[in-house]
PDB file of N, CA and C in Angstrom:
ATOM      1  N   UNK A   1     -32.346 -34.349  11.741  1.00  0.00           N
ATOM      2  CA  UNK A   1     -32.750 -33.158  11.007  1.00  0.00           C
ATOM      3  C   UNK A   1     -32.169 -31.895  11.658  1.00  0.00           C
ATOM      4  N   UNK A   2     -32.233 -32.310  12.737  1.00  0.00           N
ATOM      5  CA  UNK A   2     -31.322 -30.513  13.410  1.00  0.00           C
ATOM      6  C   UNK A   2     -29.780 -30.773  13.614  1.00  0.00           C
ATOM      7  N   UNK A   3     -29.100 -31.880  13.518  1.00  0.00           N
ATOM      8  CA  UNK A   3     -27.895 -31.500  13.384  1.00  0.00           C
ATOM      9  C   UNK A   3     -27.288 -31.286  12.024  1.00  0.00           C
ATOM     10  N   UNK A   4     -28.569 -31.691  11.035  1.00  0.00           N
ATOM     11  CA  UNK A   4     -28.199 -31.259   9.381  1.00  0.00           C
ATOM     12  C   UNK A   4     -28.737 -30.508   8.613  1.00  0.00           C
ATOM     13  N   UNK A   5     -29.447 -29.757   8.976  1.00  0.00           N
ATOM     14  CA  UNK A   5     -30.050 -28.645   8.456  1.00  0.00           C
ATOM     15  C   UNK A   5     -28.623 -27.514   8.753  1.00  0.00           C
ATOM     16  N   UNK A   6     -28.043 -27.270  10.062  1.00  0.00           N
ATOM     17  CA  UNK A   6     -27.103 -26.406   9.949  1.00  0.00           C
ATOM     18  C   UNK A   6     -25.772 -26.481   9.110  1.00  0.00           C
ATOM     19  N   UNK A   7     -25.428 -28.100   9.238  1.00  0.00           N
ATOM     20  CA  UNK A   7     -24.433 -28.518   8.342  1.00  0.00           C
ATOM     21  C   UNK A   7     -24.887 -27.889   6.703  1.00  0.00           C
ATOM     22  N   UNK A   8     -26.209 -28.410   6.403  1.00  0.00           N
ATOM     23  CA  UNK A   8     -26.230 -28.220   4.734  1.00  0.00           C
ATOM     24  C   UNK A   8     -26.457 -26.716   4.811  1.00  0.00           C
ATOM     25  N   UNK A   9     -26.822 -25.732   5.877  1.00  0.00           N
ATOM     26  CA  UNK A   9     -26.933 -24.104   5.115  1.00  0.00           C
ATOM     27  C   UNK A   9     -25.219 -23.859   5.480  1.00  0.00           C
ATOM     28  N   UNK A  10     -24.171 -24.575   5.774  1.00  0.00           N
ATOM     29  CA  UNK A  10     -22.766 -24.042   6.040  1.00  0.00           C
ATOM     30  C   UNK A  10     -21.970 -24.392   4.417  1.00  0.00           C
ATOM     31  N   UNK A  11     -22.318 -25.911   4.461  1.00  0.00           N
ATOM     32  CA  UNK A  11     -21.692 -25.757   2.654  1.00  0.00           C
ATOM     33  C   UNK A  11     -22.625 -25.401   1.720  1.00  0.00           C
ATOM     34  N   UNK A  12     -23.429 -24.560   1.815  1.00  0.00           N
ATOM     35  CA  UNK A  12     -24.385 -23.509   0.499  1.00  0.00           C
ATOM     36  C   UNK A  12     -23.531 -22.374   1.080  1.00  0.00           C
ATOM     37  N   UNK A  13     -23.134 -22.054   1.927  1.00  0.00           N
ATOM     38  CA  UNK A  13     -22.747 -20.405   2.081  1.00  0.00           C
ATOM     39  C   UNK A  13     -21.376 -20.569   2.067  1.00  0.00           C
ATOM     40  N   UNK A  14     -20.500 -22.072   2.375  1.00  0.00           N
ATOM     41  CA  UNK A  14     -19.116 -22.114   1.740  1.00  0.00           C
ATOM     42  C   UNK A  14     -19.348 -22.007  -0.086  1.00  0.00           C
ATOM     43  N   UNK A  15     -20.127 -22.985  -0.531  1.00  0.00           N
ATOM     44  CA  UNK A  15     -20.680 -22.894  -2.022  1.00  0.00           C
ATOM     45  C   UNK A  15     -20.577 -21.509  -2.697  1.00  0.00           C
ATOM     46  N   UNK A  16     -21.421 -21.099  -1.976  1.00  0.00           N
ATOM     47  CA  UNK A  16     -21.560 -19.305  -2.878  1.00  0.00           C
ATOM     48  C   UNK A  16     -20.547 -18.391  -2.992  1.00  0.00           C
ATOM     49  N   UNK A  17     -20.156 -18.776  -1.631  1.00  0.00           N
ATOM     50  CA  UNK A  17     -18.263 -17.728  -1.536  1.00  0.00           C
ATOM     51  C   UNK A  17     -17.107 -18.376  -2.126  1.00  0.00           C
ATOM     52  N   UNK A  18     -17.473 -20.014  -2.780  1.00  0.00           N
ATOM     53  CA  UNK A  18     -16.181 -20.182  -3.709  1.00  0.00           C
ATOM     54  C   UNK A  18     -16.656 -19.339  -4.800  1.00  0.00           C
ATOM     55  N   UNK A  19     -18.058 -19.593  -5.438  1.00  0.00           N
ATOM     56  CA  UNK A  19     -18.278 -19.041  -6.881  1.00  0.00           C
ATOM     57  C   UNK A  19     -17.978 -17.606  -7.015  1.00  0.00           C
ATOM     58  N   UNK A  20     -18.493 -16.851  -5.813  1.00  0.00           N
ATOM     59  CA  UNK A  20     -18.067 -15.396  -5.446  1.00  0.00           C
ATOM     60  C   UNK A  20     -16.539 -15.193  -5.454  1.00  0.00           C
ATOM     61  N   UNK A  21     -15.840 -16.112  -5.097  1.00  0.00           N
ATOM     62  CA  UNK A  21     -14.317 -16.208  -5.257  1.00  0.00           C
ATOM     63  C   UNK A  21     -13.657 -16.283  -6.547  1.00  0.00           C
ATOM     64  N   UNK A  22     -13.969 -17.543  -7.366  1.00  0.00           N
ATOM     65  CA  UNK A  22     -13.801 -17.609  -8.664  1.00  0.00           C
ATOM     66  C   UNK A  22     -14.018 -16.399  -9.686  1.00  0.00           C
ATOM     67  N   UNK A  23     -15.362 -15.919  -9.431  1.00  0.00           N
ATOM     68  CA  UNK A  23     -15.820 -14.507 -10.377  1.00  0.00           C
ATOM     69  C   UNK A  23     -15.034 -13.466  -9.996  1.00  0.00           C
ATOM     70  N   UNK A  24     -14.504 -12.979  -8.417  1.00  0.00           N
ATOM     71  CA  UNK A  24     -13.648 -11.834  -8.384  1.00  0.00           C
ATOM     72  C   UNK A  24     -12.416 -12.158  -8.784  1.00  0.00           C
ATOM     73  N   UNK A  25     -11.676 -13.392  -9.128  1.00  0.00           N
ATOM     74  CA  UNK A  25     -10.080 -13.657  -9.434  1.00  0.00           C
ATOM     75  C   UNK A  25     -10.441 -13.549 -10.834  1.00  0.00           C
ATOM     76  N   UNK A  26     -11.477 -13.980 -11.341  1.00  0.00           N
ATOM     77  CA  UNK A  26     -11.739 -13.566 -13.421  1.00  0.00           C
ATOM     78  C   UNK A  26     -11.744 -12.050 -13.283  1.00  0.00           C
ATOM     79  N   UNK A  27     -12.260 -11.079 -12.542  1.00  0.00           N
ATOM     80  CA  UNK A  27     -12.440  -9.591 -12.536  1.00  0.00           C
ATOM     81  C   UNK A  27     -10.815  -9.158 -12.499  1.00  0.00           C
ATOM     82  N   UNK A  28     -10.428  -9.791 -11.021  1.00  0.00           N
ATOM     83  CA  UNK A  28      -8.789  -9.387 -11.158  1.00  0.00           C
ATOM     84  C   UNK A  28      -8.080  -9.550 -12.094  1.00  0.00           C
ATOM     85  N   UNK A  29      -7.699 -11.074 -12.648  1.00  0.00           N
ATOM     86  CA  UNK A  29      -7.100 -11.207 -14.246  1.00  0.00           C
ATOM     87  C   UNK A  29      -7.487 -10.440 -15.151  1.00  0.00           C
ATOM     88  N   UNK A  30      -8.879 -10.080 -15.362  1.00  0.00           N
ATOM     89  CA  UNK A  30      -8.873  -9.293 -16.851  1.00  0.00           C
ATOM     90  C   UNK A  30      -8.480  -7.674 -16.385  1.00  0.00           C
ATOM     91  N   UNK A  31      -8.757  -7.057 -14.987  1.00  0.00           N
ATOM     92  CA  UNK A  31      -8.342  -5.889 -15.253  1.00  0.00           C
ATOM     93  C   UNK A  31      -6.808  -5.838 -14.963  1.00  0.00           C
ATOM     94  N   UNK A  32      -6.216  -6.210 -14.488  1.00  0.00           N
ATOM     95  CA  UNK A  32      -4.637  -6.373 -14.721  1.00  0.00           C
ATOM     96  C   UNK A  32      -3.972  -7.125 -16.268  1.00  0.00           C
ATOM     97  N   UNK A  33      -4.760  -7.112 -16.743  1.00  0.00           N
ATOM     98  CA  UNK A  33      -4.605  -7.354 -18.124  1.00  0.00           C
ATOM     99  C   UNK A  33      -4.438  -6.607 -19.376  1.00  0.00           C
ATOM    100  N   UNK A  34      -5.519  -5.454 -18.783  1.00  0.00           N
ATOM    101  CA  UNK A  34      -6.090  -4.451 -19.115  1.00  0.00           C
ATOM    102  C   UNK A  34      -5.171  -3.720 -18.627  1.00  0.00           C
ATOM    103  N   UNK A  35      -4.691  -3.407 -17.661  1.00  0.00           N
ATOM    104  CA  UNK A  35      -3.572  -2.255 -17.346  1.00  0.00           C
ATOM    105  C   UNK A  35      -2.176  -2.414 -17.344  1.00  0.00           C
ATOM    106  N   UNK A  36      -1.897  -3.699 -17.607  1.00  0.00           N
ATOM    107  CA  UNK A  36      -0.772  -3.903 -18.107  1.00  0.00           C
ATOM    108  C   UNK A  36      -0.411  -3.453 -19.895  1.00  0.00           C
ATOM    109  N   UNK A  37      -1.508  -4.038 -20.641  1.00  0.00           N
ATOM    110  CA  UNK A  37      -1.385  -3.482 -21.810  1.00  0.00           C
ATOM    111  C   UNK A  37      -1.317  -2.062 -21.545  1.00  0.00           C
ATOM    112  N   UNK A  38      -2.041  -1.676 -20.841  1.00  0.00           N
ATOM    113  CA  UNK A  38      -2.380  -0.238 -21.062  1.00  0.00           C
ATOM    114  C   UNK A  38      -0.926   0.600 -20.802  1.00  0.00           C
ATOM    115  N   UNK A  39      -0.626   0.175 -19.788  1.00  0.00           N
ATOM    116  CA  UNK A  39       0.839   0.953 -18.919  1.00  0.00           C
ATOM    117  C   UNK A  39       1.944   0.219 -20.363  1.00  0.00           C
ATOM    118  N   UNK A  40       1.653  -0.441 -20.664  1.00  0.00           N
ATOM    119  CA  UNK A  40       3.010  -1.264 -21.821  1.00  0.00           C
ATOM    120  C   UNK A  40       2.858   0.083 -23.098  1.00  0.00           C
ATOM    121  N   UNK A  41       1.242   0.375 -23.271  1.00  0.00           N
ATOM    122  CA  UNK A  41       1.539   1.554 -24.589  1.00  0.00           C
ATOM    123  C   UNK A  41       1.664   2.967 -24.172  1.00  0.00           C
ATOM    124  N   UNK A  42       1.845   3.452 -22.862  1.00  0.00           N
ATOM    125  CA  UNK A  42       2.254   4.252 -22.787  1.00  0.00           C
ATOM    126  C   UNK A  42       0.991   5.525 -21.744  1.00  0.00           C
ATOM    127  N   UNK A  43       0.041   4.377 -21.390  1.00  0.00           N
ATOM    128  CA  UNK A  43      -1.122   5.078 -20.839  1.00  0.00           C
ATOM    129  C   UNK A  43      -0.774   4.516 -19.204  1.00  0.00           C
ATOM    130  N   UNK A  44      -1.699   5.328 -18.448  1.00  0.00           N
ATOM    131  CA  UNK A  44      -1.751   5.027 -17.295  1.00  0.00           C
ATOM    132  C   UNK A  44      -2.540   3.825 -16.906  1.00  0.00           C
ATOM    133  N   UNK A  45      -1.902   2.932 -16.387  1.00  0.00           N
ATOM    134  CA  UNK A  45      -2.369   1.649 -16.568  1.00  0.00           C
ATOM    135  C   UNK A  45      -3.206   1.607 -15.291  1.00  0.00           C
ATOM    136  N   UNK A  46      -3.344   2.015 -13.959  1.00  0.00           N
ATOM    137  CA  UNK A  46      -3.814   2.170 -13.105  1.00  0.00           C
ATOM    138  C   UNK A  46      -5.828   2.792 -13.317  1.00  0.00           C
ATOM    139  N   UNK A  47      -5.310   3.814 -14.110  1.00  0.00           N
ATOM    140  CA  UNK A  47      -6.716   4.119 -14.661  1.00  0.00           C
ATOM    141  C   UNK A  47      -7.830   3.170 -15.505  1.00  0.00           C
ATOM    142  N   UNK A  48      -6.309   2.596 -16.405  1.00  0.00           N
ATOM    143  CA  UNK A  48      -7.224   1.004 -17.193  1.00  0.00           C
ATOM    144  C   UNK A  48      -7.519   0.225 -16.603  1.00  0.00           C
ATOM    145  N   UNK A  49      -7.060  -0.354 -15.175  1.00  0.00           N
ATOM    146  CA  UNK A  49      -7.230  -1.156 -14.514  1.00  0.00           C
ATOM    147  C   UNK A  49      -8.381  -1.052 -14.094  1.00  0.00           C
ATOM    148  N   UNK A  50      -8.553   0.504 -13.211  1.00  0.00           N
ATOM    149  CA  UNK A  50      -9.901   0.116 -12.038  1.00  0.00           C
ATOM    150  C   UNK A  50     -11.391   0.237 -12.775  1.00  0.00           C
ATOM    151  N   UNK A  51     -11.172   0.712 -14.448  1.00  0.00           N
ATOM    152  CA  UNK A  51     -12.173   0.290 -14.939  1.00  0.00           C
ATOM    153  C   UNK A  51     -13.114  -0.858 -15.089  1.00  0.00           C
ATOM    154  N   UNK A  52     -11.973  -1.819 -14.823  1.00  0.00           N
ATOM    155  CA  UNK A  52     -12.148  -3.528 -14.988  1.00  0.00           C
ATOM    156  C   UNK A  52     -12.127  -3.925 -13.500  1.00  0.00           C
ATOM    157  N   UNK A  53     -11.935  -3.533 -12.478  1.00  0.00           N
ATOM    158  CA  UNK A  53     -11.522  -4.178 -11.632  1.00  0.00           C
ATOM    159  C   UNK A  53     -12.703  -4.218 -10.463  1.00  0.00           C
ATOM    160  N   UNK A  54     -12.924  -5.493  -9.904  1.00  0.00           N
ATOM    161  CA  UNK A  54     -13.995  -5.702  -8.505  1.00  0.00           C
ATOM    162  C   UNK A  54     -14.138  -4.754  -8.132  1.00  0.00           C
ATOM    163  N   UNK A  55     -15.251  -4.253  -7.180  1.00  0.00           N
ATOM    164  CA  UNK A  55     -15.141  -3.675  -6.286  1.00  0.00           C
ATOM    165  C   UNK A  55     -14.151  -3.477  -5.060  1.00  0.00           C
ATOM    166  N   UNK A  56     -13.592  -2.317  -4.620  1.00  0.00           N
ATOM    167  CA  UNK A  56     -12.466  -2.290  -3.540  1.00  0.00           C
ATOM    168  C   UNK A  56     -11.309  -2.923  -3.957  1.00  0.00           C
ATOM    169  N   UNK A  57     -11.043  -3.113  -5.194  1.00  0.00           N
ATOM    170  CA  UNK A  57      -9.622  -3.616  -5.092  1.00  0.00           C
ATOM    171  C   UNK A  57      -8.622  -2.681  -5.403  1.00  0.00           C
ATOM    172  N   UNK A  58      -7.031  -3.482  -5.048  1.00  0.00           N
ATOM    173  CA  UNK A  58      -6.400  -2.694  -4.978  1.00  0.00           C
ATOM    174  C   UNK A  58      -5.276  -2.885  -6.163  1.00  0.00           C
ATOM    175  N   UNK A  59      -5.105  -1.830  -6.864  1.00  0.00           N
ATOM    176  CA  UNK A  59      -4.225  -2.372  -8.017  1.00  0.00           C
ATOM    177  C   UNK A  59      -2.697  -1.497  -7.844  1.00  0.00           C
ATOM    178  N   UNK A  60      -1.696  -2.837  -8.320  1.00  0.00           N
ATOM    179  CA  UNK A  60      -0.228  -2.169  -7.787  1.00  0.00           C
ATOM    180  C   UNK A  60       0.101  -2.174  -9.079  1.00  0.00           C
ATOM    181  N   UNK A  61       1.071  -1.042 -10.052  1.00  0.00           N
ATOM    182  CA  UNK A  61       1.833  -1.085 -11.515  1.00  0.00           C
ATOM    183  C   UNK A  61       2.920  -1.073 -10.966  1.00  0.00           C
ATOM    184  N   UNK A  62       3.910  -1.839 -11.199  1.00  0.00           N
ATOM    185  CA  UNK A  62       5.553  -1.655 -11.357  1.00  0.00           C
ATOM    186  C   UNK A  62       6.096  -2.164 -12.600  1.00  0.00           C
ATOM    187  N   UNK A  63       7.265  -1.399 -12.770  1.00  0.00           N
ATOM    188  CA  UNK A  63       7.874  -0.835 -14.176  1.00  0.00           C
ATOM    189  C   UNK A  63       9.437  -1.044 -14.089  1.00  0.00           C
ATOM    190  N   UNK A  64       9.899  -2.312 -14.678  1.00  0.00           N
ATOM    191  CA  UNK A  64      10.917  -3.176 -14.110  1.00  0.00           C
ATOM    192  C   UNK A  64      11.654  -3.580 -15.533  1.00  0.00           C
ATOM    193  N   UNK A  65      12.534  -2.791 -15.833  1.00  0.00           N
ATOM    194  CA  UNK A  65      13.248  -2.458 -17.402  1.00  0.00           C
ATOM    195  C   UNK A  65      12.238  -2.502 -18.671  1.00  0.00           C
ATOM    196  N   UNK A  66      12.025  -3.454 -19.398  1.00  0.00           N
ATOM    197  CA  UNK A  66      11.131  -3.628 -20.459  1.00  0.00           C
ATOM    198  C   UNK A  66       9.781  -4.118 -20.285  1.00  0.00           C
ATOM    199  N   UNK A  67       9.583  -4.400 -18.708  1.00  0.00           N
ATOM    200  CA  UNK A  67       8.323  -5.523 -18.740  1.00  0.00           C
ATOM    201  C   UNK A  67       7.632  -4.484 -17.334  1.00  0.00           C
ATOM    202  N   UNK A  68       6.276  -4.358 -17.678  1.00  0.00           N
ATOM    203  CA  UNK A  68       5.168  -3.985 -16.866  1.00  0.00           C
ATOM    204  C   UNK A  68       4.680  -5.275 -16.193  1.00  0.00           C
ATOM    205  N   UNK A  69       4.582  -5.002 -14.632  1.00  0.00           N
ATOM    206  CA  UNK A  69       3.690  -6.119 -14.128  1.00  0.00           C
ATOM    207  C   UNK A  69       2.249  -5.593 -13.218  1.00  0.00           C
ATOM    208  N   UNK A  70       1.385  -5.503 -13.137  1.00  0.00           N
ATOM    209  CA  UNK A  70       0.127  -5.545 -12.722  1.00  0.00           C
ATOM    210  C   UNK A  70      -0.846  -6.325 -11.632  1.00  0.00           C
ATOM    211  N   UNK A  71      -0.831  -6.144 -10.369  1.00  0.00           N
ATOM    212  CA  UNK A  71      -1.397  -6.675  -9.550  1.00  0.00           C
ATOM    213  C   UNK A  71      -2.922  -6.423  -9.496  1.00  0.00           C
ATOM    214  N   UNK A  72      -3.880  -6.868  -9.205  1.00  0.00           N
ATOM    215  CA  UNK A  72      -5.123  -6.975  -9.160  1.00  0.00           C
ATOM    216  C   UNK A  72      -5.043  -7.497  -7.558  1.00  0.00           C
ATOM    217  N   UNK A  73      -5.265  -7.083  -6.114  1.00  0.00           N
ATOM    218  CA  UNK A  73      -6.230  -7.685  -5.303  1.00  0.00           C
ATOM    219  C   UNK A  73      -7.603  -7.111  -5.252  1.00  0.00           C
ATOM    220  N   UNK A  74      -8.248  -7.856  -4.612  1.00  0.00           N
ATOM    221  CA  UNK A  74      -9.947  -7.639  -4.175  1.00  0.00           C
ATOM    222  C   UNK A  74     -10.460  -8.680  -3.015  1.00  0.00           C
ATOM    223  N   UNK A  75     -10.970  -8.071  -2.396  1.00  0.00           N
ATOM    224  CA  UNK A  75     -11.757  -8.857  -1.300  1.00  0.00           C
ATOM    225  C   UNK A  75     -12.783  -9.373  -1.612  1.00  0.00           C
ATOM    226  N   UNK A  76     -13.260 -10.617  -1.120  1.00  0.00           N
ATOM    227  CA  UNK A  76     -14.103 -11.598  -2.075  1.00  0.00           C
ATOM    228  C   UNK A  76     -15.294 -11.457  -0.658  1.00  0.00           C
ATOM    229  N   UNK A  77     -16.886 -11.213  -1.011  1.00  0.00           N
ATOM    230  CA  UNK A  77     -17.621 -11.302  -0.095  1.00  0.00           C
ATOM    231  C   UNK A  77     -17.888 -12.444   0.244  1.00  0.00           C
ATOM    232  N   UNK A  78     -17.958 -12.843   1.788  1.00  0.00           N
ATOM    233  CA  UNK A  78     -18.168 -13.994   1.959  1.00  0.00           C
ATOM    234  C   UNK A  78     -19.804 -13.883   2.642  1.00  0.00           C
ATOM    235  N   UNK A  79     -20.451 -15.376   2.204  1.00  0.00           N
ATOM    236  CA  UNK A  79     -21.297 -15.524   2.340  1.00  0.00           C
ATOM    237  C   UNK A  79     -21.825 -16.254   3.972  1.00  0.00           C
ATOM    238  N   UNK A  80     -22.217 -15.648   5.034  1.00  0.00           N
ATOM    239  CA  UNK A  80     -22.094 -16.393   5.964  1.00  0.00           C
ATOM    240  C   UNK A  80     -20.719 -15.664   7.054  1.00  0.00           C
ATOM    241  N   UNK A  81     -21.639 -15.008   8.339  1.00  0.00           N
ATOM    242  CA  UNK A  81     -20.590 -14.500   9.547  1.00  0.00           C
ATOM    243  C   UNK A  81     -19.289 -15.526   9.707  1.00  0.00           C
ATOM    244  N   UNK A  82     -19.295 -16.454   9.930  1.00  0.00           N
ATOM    245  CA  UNK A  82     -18.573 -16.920  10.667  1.00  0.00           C
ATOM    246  C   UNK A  82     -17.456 -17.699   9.422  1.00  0.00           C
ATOM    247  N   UNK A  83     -17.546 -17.498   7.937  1.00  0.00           N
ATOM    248  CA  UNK A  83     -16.734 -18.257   7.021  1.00  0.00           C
ATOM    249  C   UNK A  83     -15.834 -17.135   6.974  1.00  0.00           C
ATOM    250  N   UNK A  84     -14.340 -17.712   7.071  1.00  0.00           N
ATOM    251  CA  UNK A  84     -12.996 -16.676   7.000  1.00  0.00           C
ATOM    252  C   UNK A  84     -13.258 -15.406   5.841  1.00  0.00           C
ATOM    253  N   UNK A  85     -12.242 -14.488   6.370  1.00  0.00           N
ATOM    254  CA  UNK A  85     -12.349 -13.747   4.995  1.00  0.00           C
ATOM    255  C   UNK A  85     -11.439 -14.097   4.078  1.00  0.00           C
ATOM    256  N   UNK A  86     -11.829 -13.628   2.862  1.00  0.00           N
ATOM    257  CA  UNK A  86     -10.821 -13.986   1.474  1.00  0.00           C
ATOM    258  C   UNK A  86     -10.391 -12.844   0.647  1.00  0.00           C
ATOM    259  N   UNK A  87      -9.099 -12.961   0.049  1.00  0.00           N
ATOM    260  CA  UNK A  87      -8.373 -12.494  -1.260  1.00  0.00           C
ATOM    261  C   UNK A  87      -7.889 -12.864  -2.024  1.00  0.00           C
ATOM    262  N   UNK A  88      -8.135 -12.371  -3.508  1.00  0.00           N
ATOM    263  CA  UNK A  88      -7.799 -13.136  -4.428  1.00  0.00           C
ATOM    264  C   UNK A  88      -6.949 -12.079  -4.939  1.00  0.00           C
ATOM    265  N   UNK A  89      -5.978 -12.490  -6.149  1.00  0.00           N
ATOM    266  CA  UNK A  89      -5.273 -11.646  -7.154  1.00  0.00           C
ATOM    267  C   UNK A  89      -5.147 -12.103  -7.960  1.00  0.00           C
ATOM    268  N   UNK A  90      -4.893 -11.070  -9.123  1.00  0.00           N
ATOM    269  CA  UNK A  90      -4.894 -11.927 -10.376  1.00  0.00           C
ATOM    270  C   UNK A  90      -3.461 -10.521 -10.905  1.00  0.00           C
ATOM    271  N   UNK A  91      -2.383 -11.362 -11.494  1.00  0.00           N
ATOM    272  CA  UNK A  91      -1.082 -10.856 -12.131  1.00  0.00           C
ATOM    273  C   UNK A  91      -0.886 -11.383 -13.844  1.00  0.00           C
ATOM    274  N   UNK A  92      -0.865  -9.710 -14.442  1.00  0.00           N
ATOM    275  CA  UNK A  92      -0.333  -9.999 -15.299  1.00  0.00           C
ATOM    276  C   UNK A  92       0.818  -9.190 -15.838  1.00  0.00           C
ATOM    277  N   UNK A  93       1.316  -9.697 -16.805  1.00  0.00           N
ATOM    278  CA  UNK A  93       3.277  -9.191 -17.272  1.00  0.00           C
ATOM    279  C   UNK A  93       2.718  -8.646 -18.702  1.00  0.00           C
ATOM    280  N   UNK A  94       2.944  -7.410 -18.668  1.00  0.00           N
ATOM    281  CA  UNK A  94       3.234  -7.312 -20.316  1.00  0.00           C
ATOM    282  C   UNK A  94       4.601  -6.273 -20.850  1.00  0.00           C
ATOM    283  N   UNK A  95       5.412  -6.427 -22.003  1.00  0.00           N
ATOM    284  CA  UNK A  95       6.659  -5.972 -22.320  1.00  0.00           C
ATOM    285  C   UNK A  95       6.134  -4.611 -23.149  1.00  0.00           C
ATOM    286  N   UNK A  96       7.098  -3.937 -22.882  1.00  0.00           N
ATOM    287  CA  UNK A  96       6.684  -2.367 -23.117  1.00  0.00           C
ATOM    288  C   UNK A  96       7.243  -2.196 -24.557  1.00  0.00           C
ATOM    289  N   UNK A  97       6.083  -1.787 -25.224  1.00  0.00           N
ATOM    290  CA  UNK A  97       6.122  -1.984 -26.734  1.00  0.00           C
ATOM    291  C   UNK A  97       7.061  -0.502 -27.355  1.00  0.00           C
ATOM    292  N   UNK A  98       7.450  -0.928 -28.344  1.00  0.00           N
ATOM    293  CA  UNK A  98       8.261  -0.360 -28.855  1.00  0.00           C
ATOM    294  C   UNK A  98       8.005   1.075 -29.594  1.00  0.00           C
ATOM    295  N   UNK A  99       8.433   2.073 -29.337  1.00  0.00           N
ATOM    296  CA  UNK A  99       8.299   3.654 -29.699  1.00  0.00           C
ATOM    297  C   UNK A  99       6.924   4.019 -28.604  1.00  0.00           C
ATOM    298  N   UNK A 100       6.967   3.553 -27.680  1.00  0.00           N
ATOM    299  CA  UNK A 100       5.257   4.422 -26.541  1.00  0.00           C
ATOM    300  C   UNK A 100       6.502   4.617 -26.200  1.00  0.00           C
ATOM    301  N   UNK A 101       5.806   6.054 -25.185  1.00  0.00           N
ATOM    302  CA  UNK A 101       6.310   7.168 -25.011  1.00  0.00           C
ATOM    303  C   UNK A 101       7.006   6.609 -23.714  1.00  0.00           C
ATOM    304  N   UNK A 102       7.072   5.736 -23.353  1.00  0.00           N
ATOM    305  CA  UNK A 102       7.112   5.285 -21.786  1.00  0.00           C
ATOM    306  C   UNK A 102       6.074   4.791 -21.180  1.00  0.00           C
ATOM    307  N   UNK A 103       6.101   3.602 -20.006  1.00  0.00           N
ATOM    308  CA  UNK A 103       5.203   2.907 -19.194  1.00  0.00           C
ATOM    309  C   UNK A 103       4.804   4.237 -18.388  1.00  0.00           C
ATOM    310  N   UNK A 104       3.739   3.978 -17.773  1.00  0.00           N
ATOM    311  CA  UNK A 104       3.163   4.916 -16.777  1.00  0.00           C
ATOM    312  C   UNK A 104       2.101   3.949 -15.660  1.00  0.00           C
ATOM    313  N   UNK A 105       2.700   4.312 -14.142  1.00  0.00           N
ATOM    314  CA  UNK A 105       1.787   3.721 -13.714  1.00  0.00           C
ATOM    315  C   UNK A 105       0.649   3.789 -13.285  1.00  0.00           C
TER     316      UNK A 105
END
């Protein structure tokens, strides 16, 4: 009982920081999703982004002939001192639609 009681509270607090992991890489994908469209019609996609985006993350726009690409990182809380820290990202591409005024990042 005491060498497994510590084992089972280590994979509940690995447990929680995958699901905590999984939910901030869905936050990253949709707001780089979101600011890719956004930067593709001609808005500042950076602004669309951090609407959508985790807490503390960091969003990169680059503007690379016809196609916008969109980085999403975020630091994923981990559950438990001693479990590594984590980052996730989530990238998306979108092509810069036709008559916007220009991408913006």
């Amino acid at each position: 009982m005491a060498a497994g009681l510590p084992a089972l509270m280590l994979l509940l607090f690995a447990g929680l920081t995958a699901v905590d992991a999984v939910t901030t890489r869905a936050g990253c994908l949709d707001a780089a999703r979101e600011a890719a469209l956004a930067a593709a019609r001609g808005e500042p996609g950076s602004t669309a982004g951090s609407r959508y985006a985790p807490a503390g993350a960091d969003i990169s726009v680059t503007v690379a002939g016809d196609r916008v690409t969109v980085t999403v990182r975020a630091p994923v809380r981990s559950f438990g001192a001693r479990l590594p820290r984590l980052t996730v990202s989530g990238t998306a591409v979108a092509a810069v639609e036709p008559g916007a005024p220009g991408p913006q990042p």
